[in-house]
N, C-alpha and C. Protein backbone atom coordinates (compact mmCIF):
# COMPACT_ATOMS: atom_id res chain seq x y z
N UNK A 1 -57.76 -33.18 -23.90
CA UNK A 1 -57.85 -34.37 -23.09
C UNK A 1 -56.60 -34.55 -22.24
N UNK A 2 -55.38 -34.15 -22.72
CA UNK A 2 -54.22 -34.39 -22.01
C UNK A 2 -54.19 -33.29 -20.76
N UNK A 3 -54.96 -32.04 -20.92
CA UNK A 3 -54.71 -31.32 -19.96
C UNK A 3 -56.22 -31.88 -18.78
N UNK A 4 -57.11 -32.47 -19.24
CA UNK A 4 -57.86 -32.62 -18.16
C UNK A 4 -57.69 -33.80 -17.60
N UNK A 5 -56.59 -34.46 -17.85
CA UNK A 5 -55.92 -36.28 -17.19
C UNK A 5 -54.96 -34.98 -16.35
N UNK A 6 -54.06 -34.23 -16.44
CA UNK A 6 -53.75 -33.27 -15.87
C UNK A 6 -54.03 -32.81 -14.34
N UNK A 7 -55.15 -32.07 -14.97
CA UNK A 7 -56.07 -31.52 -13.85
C UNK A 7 -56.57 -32.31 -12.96
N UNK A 8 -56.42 -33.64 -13.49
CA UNK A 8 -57.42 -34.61 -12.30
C UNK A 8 -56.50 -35.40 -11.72
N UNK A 9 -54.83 -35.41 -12.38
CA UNK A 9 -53.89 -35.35 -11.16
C UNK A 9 -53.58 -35.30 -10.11
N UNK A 10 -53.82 -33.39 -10.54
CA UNK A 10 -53.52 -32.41 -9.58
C UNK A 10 -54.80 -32.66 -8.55
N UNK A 11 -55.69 -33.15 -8.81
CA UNK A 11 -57.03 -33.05 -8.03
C UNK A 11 -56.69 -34.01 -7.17
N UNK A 12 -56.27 -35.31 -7.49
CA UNK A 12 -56.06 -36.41 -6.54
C UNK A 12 -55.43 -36.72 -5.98
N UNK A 13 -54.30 -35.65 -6.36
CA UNK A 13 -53.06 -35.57 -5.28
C UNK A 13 -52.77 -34.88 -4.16
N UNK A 14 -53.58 -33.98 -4.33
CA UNK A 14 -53.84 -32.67 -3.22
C UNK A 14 -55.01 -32.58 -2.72
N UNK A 15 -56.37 -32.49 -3.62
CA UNK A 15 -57.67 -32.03 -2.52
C UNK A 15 -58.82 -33.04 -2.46
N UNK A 16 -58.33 -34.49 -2.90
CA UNK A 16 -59.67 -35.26 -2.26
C UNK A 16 -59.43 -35.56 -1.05
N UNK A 17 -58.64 -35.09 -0.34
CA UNK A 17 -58.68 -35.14 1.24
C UNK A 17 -60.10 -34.07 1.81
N UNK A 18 -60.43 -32.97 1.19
CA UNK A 18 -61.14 -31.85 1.87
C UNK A 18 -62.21 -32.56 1.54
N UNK A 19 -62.72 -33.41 -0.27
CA UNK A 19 -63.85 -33.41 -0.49
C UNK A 19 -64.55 -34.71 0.56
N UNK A 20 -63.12 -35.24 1.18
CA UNK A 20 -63.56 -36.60 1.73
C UNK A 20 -64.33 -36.20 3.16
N UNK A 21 -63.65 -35.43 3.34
CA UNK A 21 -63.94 -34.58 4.95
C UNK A 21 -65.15 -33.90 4.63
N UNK A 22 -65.24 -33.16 4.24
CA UNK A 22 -66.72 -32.43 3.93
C UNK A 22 -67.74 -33.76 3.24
N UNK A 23 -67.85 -34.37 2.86
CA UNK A 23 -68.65 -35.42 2.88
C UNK A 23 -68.59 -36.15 4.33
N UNK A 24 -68.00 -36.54 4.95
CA UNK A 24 -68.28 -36.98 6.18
C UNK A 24 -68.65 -35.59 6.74
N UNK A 25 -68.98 -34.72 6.86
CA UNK A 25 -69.43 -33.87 7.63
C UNK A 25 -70.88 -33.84 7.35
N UNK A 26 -71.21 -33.87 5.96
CA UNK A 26 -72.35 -34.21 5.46
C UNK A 26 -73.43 -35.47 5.89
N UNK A 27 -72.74 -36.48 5.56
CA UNK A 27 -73.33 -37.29 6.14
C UNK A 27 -73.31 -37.59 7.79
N UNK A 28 -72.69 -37.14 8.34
CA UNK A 28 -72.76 -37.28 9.78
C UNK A 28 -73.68 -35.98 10.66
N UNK A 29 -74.06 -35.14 9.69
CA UNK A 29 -74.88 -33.74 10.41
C UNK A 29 -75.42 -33.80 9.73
N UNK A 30 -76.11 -33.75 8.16
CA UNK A 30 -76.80 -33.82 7.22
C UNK A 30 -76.96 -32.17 7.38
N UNK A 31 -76.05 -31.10 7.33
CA UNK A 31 -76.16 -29.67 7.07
C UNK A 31 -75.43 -29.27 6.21
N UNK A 32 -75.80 -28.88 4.98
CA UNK A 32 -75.09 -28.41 3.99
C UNK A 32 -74.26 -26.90 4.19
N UNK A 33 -75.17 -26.27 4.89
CA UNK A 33 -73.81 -25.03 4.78
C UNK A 33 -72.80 -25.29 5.61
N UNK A 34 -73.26 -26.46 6.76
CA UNK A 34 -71.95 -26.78 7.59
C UNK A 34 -70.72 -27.45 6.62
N UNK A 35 -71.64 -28.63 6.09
CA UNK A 35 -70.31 -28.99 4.82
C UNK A 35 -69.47 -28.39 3.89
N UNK A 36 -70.27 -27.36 3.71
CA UNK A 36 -69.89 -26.03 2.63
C UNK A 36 -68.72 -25.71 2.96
N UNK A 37 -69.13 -24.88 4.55
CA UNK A 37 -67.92 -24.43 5.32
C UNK A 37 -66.56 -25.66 5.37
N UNK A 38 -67.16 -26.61 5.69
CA UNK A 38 -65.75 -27.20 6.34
C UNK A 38 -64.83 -27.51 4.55
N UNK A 39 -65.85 -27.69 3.72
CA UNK A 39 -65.23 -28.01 2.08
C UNK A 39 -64.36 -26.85 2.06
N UNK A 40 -64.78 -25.53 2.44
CA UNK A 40 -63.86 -24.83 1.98
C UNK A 40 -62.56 -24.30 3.10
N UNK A 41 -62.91 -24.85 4.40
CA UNK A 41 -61.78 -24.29 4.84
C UNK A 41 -61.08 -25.64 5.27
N UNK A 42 -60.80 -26.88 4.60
CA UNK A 42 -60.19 -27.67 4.64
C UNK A 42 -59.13 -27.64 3.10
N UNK A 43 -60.12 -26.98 2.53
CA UNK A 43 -59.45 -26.39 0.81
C UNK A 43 -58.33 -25.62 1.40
N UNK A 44 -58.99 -24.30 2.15
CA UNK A 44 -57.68 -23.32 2.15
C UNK A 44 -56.97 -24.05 3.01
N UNK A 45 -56.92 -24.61 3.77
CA UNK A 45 -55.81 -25.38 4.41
C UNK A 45 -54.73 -26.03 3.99
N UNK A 46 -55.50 -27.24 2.88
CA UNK A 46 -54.31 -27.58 2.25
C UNK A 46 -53.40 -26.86 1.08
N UNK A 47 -54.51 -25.79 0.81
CA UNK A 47 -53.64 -24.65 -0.09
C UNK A 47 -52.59 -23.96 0.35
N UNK A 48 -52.40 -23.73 1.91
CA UNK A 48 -51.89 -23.05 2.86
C UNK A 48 -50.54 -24.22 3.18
N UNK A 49 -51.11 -25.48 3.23
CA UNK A 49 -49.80 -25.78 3.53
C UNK A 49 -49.04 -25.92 2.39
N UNK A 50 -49.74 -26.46 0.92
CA UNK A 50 -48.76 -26.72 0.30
C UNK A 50 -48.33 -25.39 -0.25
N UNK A 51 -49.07 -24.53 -0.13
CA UNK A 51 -48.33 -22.99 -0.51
C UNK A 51 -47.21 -22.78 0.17
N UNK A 52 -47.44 -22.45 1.26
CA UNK A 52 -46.43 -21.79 2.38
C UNK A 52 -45.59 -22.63 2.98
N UNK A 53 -46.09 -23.83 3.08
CA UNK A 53 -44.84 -24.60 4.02
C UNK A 53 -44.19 -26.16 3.22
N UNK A 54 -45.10 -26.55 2.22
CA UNK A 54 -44.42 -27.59 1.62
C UNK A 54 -43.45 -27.07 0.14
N UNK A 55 -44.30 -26.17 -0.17
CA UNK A 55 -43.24 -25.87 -1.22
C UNK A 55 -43.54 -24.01 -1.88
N UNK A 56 -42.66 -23.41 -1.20
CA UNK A 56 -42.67 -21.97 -0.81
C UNK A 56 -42.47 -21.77 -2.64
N UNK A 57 -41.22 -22.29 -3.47
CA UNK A 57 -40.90 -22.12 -4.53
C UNK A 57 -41.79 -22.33 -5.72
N UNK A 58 -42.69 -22.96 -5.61
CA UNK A 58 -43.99 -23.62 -6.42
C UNK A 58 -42.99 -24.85 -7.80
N UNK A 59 -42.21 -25.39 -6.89
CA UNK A 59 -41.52 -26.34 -7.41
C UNK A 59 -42.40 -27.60 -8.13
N UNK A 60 -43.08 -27.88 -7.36
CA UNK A 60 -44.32 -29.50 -7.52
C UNK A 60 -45.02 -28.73 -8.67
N UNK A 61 -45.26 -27.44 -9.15
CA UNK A 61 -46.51 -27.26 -10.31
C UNK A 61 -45.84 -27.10 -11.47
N UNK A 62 -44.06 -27.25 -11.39
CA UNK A 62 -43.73 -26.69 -13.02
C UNK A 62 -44.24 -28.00 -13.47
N UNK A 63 -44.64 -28.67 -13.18
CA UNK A 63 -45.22 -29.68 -14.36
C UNK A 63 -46.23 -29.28 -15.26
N UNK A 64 -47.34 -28.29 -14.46
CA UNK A 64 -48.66 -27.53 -14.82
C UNK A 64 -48.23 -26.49 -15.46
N UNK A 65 -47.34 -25.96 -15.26
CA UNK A 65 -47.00 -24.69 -15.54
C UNK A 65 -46.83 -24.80 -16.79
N UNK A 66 -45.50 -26.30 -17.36
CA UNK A 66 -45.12 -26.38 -18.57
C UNK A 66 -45.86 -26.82 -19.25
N UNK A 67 -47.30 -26.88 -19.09
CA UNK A 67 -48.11 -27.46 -19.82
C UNK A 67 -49.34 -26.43 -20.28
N UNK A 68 -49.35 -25.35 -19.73
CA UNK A 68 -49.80 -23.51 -19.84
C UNK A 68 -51.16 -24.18 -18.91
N UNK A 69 -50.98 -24.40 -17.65
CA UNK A 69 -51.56 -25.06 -16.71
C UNK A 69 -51.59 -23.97 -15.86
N UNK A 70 -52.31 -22.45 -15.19
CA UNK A 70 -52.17 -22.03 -14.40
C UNK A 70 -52.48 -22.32 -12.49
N UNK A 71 -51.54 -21.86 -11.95
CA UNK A 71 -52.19 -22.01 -10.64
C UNK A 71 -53.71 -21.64 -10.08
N UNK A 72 -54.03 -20.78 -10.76
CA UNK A 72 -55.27 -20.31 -10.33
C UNK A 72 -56.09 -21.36 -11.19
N UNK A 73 -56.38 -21.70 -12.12
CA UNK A 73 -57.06 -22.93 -13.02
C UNK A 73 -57.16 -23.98 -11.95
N UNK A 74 -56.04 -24.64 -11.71
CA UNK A 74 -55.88 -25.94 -11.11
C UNK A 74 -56.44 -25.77 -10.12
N UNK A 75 -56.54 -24.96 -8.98
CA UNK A 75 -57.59 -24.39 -7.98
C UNK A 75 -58.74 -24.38 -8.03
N UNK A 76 -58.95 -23.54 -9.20
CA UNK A 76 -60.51 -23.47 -9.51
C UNK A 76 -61.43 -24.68 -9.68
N UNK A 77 -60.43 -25.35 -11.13
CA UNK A 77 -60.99 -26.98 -11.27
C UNK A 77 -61.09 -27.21 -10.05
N UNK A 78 -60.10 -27.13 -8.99
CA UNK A 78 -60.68 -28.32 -7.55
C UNK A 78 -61.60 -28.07 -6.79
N UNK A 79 -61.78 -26.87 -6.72
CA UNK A 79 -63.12 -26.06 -6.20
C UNK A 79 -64.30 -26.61 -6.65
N UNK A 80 -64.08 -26.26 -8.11
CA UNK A 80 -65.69 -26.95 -8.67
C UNK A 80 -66.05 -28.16 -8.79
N UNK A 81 -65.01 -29.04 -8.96
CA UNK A 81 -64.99 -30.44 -8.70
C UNK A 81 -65.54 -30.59 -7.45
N UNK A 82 -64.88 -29.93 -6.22
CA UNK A 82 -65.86 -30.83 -5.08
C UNK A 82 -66.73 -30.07 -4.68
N UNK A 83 -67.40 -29.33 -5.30
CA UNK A 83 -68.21 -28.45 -4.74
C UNK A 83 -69.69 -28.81 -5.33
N UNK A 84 -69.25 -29.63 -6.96
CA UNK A 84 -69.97 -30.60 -7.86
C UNK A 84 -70.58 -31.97 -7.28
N UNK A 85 -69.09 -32.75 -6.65
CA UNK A 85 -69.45 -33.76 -6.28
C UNK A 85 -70.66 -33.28 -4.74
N UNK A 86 -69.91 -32.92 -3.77
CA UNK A 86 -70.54 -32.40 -2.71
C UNK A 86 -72.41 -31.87 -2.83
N UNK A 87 -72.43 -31.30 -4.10
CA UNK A 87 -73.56 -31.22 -3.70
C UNK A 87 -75.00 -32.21 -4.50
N UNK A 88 -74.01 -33.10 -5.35
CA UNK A 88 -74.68 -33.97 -6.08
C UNK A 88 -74.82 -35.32 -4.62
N UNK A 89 -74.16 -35.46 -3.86
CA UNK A 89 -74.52 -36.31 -2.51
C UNK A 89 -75.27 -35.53 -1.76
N UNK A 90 -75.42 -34.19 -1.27
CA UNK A 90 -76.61 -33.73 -0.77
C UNK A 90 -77.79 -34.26 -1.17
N UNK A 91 -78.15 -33.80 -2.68
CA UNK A 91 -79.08 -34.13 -3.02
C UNK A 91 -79.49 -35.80 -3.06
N UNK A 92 -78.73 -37.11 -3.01
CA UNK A 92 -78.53 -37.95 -3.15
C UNK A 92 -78.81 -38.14 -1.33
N UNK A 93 -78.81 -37.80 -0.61
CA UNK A 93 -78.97 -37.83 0.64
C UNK A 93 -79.96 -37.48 1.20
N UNK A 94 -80.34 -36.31 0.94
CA UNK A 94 -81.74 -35.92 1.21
C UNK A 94 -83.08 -37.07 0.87
């Protein structure tokens, strides 16, 4: 339980910006692979910045880290998280 209050941290601190955007893409075109797309390349985006340009050292994750929290995990969770929510409003839309 302590690592998935964790994970949903890390989720709300970094990528409900993409899931927010790809839901408005959704509802404003009602095309799911268009939302798909933009879910995921608004993902690598902010992966990109906070990789490469906000914090090159991966300083912000020893919190995850010290908690046997991998980078690739915390990713993944956010992936499937909005990829969960995202398509549970498709269907909710349709």
């Amino acid at each position: 339980m302590k690592n998935l209050k964790s994970y949903f941290h890390f989720y709300f601190s970094k990528f409900f910006i993409s899931l927010a955007f790809g839901i408005i893409i959704l509802m404003t075109i009602k095309i799911f692979p268009l939302a798909f797309i933009s879910l995921i390349l608004s993902s690598l985006l902010v992966w990109f910045i906070q990789h490469y340009i906000n914090d090159k050292k991966k300083q912000t994750l020893y919190f995850y880290f010290n908690q046997g929290i991998s980078e690739f995990k915390l990713y993944l969770f956010t992936f499937t998280v909005n990829l969960t929510i995202l398509i549970i409003i498709n269907y909710i839309v349709r």
